[in-house]
PDB file of N, CA and C in Angstrom:
ATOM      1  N   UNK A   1      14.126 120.880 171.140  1.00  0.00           N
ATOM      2  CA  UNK A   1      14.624 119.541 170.822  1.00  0.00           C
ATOM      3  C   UNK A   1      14.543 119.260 169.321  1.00  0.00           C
ATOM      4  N   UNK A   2      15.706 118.535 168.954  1.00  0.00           N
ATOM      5  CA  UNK A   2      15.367 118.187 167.497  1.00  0.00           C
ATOM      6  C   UNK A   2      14.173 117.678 167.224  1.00  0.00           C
ATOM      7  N   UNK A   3      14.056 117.130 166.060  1.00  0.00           N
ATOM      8  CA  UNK A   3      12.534 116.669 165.424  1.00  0.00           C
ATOM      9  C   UNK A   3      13.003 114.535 165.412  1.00  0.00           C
ATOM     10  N   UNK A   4      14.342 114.261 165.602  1.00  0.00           N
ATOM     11  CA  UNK A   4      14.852 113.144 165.961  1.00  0.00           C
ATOM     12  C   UNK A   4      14.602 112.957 167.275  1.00  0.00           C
ATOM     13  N   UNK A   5      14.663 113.609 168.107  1.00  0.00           N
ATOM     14  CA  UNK A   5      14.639 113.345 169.359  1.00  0.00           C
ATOM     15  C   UNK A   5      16.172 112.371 169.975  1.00  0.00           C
ATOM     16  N   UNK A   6      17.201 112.690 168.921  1.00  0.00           N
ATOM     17  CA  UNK A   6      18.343 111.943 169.140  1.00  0.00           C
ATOM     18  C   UNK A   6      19.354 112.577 170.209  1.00  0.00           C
ATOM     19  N   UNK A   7      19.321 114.071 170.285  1.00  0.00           N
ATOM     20  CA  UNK A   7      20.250 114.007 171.691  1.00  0.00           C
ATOM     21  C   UNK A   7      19.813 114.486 172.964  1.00  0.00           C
ATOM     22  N   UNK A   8      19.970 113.899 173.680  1.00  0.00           N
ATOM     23  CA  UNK A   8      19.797 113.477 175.019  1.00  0.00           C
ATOM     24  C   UNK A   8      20.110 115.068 175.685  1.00  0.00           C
ATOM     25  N   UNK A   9      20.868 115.457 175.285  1.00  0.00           N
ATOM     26  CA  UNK A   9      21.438 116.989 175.585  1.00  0.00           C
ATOM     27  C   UNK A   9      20.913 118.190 174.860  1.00  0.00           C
ATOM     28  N   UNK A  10      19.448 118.087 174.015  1.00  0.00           N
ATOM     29  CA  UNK A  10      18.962 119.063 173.516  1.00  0.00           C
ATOM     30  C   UNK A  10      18.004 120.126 173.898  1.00  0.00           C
ATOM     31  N   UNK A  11      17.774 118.926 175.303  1.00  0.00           N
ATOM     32  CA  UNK A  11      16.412 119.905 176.181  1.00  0.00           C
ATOM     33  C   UNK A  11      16.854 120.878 176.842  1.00  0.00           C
ATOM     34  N   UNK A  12      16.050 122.342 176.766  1.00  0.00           N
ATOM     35  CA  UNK A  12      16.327 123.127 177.714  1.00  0.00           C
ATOM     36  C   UNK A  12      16.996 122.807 179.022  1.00  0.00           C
ATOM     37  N   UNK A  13      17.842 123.312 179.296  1.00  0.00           N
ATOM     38  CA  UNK A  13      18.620 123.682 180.619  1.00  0.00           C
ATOM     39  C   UNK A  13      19.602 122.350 180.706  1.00  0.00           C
ATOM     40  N   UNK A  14      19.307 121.061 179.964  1.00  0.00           N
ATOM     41  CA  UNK A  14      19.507 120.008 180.443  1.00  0.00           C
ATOM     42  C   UNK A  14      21.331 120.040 180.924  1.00  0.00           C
ATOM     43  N   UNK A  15      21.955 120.876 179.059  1.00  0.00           N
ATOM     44  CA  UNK A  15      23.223 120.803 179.493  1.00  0.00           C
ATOM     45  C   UNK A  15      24.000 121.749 180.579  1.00  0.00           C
ATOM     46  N   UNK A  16      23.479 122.690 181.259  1.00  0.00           N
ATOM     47  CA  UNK A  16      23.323 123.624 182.305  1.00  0.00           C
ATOM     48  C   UNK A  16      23.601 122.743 183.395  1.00  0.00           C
ATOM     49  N   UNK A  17      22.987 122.025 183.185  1.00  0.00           N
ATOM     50  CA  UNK A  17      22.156 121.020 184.592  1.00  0.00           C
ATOM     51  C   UNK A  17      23.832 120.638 185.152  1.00  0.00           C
ATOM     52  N   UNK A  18      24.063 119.728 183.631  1.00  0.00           N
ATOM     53  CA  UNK A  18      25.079 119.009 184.109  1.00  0.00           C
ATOM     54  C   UNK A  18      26.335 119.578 184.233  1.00  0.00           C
ATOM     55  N   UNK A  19      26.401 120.608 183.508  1.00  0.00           N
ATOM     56  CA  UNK A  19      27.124 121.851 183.767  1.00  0.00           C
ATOM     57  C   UNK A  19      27.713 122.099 185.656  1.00  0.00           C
ATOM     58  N   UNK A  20      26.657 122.344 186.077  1.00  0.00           N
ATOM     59  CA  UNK A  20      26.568 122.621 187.277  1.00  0.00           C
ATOM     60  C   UNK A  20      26.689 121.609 188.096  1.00  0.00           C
ATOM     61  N   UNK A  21      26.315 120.271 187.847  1.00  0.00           N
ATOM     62  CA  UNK A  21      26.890 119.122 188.478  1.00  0.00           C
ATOM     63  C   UNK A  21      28.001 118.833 188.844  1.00  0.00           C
ATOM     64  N   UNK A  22      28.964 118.697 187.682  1.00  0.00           N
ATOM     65  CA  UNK A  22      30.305 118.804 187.441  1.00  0.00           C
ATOM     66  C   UNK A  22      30.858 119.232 188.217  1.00  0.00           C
ATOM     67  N   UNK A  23      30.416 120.758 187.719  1.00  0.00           N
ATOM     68  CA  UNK A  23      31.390 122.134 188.876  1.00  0.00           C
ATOM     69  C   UNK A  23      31.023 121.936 190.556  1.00  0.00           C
ATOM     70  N   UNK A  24      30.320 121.385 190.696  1.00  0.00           N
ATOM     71  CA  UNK A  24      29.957 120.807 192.282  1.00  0.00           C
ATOM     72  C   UNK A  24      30.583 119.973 192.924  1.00  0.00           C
ATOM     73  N   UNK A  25      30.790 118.807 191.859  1.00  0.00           N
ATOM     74  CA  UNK A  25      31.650 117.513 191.935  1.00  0.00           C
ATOM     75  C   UNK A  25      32.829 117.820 191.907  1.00  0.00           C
ATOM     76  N   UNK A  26      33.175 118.685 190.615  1.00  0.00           N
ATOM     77  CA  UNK A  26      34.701 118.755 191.102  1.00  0.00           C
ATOM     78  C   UNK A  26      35.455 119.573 191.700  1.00  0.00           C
ATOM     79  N   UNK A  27      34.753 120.935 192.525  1.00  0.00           N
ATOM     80  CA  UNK A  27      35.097 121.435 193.443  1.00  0.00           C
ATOM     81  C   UNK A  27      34.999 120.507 195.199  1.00  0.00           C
ATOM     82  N   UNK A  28      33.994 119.899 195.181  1.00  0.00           N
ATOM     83  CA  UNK A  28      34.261 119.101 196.735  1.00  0.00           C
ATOM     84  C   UNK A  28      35.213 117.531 195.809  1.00  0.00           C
ATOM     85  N   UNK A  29      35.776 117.267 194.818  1.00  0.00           N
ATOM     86  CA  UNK A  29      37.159 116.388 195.183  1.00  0.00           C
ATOM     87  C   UNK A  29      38.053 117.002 195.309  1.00  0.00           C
ATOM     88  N   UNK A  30      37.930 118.143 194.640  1.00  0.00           N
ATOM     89  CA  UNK A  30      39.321 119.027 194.945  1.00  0.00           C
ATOM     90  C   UNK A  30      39.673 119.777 196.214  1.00  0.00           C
ATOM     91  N   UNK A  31      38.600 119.830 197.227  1.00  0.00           N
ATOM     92  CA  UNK A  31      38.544 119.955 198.325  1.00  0.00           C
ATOM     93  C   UNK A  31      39.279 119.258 199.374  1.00  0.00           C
ATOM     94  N   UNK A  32      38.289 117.802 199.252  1.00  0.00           N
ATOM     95  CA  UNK A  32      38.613 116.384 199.402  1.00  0.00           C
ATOM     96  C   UNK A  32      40.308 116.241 199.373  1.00  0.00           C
ATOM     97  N   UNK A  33      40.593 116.451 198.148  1.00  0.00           N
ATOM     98  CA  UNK A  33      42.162 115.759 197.913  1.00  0.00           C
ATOM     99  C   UNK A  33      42.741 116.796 198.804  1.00  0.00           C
ATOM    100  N   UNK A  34      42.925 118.423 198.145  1.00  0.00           N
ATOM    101  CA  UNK A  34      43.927 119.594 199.686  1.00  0.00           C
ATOM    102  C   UNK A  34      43.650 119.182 200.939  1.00  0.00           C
ATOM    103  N   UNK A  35      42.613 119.065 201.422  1.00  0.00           N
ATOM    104  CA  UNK A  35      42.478 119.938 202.916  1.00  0.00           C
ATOM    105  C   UNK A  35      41.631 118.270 203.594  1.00  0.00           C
ATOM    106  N   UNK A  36      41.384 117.265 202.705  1.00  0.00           N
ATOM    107  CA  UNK A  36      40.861 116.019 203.636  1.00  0.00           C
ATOM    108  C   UNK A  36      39.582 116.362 204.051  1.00  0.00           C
ATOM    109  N   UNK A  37      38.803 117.397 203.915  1.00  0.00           N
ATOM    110  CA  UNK A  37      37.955 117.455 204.342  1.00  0.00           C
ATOM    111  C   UNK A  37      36.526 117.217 203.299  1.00  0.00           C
ATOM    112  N   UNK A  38      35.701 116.356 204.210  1.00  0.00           N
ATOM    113  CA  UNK A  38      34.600 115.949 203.548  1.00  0.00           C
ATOM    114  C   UNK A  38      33.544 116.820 203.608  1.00  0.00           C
ATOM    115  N   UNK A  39      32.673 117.557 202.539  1.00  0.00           N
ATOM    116  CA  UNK A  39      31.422 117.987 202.266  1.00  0.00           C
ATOM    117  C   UNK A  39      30.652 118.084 201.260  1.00  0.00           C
ATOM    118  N   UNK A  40      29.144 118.074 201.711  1.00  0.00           N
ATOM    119  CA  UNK A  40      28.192 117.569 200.972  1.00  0.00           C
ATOM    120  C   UNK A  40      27.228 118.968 200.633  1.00  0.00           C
ATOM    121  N   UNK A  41      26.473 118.592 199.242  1.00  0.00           N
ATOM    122  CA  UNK A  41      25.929 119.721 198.845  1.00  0.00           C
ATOM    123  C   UNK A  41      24.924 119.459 198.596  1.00  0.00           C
ATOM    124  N   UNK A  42      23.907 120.160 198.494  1.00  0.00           N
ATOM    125  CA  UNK A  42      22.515 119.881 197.916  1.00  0.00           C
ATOM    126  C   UNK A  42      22.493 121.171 196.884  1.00  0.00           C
ATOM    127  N   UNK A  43      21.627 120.513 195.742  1.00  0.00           N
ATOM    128  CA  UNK A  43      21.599 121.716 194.410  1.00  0.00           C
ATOM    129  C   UNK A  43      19.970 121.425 194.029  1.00  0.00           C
ATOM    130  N   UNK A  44      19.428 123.005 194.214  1.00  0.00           N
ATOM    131  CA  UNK A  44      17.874 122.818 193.473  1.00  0.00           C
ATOM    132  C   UNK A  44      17.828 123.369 192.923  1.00  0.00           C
ATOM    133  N   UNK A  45      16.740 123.100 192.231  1.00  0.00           N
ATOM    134  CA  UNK A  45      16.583 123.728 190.875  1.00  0.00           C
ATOM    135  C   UNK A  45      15.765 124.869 190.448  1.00  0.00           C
ATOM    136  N   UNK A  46      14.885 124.834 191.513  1.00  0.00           N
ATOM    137  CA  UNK A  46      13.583 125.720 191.276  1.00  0.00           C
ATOM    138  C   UNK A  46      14.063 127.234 191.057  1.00  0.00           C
ATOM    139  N   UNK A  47      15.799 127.162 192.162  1.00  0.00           N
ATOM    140  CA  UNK A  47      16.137 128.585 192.328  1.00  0.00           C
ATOM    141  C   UNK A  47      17.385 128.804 192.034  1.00  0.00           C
ATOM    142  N   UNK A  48      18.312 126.887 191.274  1.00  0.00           N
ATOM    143  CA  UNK A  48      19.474 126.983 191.114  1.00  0.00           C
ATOM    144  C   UNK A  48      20.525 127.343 192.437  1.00  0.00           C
ATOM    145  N   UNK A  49      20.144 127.072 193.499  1.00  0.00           N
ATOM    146  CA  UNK A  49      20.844 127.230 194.720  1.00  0.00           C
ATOM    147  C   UNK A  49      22.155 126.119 195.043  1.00  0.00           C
ATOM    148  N   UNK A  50      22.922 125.683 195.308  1.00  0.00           N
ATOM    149  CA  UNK A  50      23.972 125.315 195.947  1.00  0.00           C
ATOM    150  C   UNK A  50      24.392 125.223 197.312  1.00  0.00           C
ATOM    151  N   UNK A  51      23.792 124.477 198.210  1.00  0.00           N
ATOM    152  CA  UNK A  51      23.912 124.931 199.704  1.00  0.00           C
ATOM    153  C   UNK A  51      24.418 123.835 200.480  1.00  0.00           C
ATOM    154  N   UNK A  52      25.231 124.197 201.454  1.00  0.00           N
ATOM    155  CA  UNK A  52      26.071 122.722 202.249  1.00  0.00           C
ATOM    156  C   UNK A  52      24.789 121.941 202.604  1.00  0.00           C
ATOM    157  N   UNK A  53      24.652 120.483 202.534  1.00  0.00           N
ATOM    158  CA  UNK A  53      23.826 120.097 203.099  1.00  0.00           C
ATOM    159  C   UNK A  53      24.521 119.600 204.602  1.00  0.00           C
ATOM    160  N   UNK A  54      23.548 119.951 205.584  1.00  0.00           N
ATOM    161  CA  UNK A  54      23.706 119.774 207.037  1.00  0.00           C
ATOM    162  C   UNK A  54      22.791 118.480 207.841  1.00  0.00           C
ATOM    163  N   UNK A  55      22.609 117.728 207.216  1.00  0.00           N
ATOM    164  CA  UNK A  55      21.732 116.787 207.551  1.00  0.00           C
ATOM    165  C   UNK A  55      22.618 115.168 208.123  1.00  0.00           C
TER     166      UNK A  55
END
């Protein structure tokens, strides 16, 4: 991190993070919009996994 502590996006992994958010998000709207079909994901971190959530 800088010595400002001014961006929000300097911490390790942080921009990764959201990186991977994104690509989550905008693969199930783009889902969503083709095929109508709704699904949900869960993403952790410990192992970086991606898995339908079934709950």
């Amino acid at each position: 991190p800088s010595a400002a502590q001014d961006d929000i996006c300097d911490y390790p992994l942080a921009r990764n993070l959201v990186m991977l958010a994104v690509a989550v998000a905008s693969e199930t709207i783009v889902t969503f919009i083709d095929k109508v079909k709704k699904e949900n994901f869960t993403i952790t971190l410990t192992d970086f996994a991606i898995k339908p959530y079934l709950g």
